[in-house]
N, C-alpha and C. Protein backbone atom coordinates (compact mmCIF):
# COMPACT_ATOMS: atom_id res chain seq x y z
N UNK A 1 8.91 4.31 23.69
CA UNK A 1 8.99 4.90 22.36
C UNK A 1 8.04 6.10 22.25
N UNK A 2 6.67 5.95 22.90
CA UNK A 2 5.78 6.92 22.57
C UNK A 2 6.56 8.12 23.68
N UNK A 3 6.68 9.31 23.01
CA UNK A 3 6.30 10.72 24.28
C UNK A 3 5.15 11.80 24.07
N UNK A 4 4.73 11.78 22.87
CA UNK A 4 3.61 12.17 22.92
C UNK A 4 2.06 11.76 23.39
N UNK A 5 1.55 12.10 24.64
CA UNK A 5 0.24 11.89 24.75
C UNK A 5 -0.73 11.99 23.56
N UNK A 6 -0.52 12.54 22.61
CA UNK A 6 -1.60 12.90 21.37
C UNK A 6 -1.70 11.83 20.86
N UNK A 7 -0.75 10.77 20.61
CA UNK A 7 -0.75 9.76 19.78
C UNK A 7 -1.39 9.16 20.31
N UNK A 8 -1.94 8.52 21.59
CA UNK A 8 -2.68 7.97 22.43
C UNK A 8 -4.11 8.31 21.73
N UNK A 9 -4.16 9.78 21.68
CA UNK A 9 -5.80 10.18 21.44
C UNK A 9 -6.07 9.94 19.67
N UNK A 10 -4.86 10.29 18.99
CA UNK A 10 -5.44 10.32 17.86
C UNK A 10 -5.86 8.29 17.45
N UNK A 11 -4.93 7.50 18.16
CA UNK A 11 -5.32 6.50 18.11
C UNK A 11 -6.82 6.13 18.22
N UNK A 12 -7.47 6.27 19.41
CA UNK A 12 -8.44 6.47 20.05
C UNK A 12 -9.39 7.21 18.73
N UNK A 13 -9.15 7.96 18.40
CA UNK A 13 -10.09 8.45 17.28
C UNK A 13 -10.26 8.05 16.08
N UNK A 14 -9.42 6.72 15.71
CA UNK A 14 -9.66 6.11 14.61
C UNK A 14 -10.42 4.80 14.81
N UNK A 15 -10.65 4.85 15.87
CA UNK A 15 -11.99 3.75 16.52
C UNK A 15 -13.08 4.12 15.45
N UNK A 16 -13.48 4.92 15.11
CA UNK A 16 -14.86 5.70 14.73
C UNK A 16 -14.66 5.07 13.44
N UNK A 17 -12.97 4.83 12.69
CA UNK A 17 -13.48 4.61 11.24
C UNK A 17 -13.73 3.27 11.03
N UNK A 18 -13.16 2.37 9.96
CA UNK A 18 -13.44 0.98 9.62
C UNK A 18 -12.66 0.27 10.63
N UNK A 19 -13.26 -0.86 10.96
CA UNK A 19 -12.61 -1.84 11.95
C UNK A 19 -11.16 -2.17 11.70
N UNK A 20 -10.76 -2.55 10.32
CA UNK A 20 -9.53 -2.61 9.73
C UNK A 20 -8.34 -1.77 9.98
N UNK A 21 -8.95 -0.54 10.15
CA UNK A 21 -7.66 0.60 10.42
C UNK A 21 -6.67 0.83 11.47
N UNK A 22 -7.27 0.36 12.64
CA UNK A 22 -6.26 0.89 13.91
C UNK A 22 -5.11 -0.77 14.07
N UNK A 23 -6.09 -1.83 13.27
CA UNK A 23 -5.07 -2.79 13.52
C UNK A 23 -3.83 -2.63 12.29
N UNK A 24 -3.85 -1.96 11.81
CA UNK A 24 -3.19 -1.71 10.57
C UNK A 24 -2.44 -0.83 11.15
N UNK A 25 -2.47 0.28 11.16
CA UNK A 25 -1.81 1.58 11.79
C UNK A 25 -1.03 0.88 13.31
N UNK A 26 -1.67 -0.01 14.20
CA UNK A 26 -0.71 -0.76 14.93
C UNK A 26 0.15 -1.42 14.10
N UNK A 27 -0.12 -2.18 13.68
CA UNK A 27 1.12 -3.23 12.94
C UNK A 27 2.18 -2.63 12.55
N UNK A 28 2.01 -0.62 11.15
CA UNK A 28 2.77 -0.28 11.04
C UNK A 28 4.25 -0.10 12.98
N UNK A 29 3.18 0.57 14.13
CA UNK A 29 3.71 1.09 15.28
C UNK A 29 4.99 -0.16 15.46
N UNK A 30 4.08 -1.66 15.38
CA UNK A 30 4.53 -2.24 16.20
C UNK A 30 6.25 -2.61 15.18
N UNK A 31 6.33 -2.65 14.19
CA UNK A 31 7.57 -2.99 13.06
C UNK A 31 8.22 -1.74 13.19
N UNK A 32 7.67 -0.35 14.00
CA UNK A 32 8.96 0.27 14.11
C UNK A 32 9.54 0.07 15.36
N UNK A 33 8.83 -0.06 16.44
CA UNK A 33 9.48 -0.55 17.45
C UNK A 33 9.95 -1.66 17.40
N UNK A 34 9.81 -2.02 16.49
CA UNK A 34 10.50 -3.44 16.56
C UNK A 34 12.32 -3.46 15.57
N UNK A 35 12.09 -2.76 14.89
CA UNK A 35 12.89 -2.18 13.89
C UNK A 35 13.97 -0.93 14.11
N UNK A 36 13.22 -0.67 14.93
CA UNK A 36 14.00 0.84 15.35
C UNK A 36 13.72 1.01 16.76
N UNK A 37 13.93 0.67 17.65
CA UNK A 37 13.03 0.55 18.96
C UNK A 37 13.78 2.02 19.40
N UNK A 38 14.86 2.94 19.05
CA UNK A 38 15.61 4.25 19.83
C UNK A 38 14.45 4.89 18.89
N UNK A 39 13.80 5.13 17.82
CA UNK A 39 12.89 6.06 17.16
C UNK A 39 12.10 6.52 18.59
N UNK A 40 11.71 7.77 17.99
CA UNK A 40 11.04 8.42 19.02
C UNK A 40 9.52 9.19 18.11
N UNK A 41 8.40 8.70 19.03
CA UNK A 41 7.02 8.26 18.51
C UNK A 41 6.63 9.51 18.81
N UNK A 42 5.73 10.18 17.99
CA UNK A 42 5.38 11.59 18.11
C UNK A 42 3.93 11.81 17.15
N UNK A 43 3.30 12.24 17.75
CA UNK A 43 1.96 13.49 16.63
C UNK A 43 2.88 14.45 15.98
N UNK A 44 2.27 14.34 14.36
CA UNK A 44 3.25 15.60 13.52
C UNK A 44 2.39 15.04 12.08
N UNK A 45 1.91 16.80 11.90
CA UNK A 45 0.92 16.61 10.45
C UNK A 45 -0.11 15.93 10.48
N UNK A 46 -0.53 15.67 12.05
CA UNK A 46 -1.73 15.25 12.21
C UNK A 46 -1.67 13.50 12.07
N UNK A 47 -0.32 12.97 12.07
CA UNK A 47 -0.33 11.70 11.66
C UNK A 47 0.67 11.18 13.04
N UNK A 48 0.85 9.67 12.84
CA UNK A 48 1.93 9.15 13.71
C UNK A 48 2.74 9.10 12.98
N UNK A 49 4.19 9.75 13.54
CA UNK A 49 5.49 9.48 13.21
C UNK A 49 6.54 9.66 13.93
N UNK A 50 7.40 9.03 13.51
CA UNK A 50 8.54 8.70 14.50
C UNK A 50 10.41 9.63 13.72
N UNK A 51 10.76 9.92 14.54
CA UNK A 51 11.86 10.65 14.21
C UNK A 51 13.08 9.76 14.94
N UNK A 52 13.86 9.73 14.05
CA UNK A 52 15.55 8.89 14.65
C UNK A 52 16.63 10.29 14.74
N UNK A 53 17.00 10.31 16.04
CA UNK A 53 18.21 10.70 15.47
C UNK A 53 18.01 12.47 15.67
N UNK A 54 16.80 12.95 15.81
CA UNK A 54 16.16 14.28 15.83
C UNK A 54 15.88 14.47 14.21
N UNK A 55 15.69 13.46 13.25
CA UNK A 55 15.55 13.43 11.49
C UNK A 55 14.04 12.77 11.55
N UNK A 56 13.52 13.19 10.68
CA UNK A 56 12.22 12.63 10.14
C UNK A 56 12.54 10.76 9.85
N UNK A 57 11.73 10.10 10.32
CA UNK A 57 12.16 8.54 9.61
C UNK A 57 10.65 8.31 8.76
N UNK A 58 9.61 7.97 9.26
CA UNK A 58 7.97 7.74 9.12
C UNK A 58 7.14 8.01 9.47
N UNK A 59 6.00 8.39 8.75
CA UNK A 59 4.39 8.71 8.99
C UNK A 59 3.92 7.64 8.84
N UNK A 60 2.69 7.07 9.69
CA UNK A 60 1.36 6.62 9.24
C UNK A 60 0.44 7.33 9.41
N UNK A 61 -0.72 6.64 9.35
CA UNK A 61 -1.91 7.64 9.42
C UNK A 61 -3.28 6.56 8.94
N UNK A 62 -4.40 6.74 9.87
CA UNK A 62 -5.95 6.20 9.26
C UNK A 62 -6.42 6.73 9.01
N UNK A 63 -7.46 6.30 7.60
CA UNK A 63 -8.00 6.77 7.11
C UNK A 63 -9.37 5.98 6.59
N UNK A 64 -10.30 6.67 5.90
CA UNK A 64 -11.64 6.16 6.10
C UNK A 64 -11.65 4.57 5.17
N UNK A 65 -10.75 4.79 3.75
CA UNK A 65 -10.44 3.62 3.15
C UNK A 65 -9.22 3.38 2.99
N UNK A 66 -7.97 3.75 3.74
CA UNK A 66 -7.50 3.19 3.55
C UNK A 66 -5.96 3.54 4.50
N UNK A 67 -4.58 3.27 4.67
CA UNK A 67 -4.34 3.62 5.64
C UNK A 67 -2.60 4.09 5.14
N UNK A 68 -2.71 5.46 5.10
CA UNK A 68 -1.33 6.35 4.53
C UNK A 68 -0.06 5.78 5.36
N UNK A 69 0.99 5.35 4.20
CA UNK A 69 2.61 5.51 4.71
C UNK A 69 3.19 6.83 4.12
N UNK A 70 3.70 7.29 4.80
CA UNK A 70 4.49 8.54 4.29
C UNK A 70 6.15 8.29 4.80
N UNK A 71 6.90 8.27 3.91
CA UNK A 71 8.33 7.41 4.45
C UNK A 71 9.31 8.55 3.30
N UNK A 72 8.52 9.66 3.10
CA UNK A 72 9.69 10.70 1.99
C UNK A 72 9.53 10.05 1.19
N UNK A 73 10.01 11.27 -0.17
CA UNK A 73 9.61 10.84 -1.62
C UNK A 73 11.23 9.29 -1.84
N UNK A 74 12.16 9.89 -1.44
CA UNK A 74 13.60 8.87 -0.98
C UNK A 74 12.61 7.51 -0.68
N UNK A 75 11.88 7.45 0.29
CA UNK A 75 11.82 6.14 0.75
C UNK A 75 10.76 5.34 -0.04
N UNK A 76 9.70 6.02 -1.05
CA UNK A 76 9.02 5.53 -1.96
C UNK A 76 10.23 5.22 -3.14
N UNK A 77 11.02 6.24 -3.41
CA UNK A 77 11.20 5.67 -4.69
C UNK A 77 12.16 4.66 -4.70
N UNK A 78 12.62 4.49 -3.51
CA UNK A 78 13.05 3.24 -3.59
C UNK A 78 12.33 1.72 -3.67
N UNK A 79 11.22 2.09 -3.67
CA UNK A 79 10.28 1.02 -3.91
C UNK A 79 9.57 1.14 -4.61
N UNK A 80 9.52 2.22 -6.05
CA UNK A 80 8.73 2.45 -6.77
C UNK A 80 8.10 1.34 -7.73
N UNK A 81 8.87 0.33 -7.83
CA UNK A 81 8.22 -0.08 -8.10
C UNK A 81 7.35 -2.08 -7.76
N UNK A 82 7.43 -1.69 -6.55
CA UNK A 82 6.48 -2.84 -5.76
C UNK A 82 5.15 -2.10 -5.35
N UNK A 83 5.48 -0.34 -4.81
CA UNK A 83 4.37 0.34 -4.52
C UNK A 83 3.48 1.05 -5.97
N UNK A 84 4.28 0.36 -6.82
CA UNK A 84 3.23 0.98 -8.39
C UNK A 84 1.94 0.20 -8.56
N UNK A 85 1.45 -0.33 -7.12
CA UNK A 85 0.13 -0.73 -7.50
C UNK A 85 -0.59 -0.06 -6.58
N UNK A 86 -0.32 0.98 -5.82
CA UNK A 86 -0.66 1.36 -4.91
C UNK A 86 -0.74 2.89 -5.33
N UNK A 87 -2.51 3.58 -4.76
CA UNK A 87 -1.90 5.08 -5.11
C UNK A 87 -1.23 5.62 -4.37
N UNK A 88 -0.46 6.65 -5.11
CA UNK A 88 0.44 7.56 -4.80
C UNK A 88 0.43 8.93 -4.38
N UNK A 89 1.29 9.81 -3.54
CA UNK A 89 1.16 11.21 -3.97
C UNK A 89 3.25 11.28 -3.81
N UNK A 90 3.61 12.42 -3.81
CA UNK A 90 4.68 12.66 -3.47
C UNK A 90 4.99 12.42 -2.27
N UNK A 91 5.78 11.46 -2.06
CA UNK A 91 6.33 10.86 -0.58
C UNK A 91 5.19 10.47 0.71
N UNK A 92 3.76 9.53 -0.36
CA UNK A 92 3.42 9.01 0.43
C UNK A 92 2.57 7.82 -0.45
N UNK A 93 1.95 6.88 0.21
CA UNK A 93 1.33 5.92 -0.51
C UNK A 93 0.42 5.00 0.25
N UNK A 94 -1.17 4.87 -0.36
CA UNK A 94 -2.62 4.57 0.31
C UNK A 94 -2.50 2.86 0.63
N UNK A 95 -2.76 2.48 1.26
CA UNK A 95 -2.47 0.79 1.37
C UNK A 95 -3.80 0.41 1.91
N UNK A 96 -5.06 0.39 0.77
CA UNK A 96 -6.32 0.03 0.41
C UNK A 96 -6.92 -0.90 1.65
N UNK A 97 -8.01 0.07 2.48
CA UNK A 97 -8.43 -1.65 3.76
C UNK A 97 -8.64 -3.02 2.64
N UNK A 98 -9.09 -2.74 1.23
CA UNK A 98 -9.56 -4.01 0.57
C UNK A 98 -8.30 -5.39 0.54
N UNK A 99 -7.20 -5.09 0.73
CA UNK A 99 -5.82 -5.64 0.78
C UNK A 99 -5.27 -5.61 1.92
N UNK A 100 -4.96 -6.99 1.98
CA UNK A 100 -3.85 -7.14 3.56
C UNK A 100 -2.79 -6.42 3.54
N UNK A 101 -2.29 -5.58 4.64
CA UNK A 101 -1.15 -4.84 4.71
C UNK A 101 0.06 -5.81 4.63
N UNK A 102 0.87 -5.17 3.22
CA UNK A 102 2.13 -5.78 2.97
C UNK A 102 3.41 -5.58 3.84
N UNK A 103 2.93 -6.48 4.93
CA UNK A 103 4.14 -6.38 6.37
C UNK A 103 5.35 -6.33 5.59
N UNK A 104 5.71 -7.41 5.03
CA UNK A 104 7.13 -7.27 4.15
C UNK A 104 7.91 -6.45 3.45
N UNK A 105 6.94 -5.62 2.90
CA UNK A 105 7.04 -4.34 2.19
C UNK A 105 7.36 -3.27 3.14
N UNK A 106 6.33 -2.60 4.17
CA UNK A 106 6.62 -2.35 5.03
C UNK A 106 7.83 -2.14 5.70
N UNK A 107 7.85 -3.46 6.08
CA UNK A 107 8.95 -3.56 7.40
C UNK A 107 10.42 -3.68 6.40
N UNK A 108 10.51 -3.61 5.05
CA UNK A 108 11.86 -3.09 3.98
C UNK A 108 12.01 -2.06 3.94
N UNK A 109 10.54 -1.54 4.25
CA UNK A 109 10.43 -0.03 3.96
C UNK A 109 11.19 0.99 5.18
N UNK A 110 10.68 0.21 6.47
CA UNK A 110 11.13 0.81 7.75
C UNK A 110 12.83 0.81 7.67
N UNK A 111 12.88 -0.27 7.45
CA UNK A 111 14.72 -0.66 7.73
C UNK A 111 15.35 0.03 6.78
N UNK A 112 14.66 0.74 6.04
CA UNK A 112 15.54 1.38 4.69
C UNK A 112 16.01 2.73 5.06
N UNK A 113 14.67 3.29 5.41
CA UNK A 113 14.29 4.56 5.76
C UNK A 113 15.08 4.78 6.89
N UNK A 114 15.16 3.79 8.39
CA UNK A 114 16.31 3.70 9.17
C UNK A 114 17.83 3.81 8.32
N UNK A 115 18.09 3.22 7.96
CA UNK A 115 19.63 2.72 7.11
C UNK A 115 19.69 4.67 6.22
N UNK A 116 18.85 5.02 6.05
CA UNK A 116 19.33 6.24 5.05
C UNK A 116 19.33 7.37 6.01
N UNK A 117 18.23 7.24 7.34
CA UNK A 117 18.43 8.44 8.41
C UNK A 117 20.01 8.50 9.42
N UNK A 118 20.48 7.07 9.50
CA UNK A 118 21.46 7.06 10.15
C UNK A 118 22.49 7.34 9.55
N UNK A 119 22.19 7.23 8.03
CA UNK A 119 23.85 7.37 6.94
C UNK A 119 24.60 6.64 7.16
């Protein structure tokens, strides 16, 4: 899945932040390969994301508190409102280290975002 070497390093560089983050940012990795295993894993915007299809599908990304999905404004608002406890920006949303990552949510989120890239 991975072809970018970068993703390797930027991984590697989120060692430095809270212990919480890289297992988080895996979990997102591991539900797309698991979900989408033809996605193709790439550095882009400085984040991990994966493209289906040669189309944008998902971003993650670590961060100092907390750990960004970016899935298009499409793939939030289809969940606008389970992710209305969560902050927001336009087509992305913070998933707090203080809270266990909502695999379930998530991994609806992945299969959706799949299901709308493939048409």
């Amino acid at each position: 899945m991975t072809t970018d070497p970068r993703v390797e390093e930027y991984l590697a560089g989120l060692a430095g932040l809270d212990p919480r983050v890289l297992p988080r940012v895996e979990q997102v990795r591991a539900i797309v390969a698991e979900l989408v295993p033809e996605a193709v894993e790439a550095l882009s915007y400085g984040l991990v994301g994966w493209k289906l299809d040669g189309r944008p599908l998902l971003y993650v990304g670590g961060f100092a508190r907390h750990v960004g999905l970016y899935a298009t404004p499409a793939g939030h608002e289809a969940f606008a409102e389970e992710l209305s406890r969560f902050k927001q920006g336009k087509g992305s949303v913070q998933l707090p280290l203080t809270e266990d990552l909502p695999v379930d949510l998530v991994r609806r989120i992945v299969a959706f975002r799949a299901e709308q890239v493939r048409g």
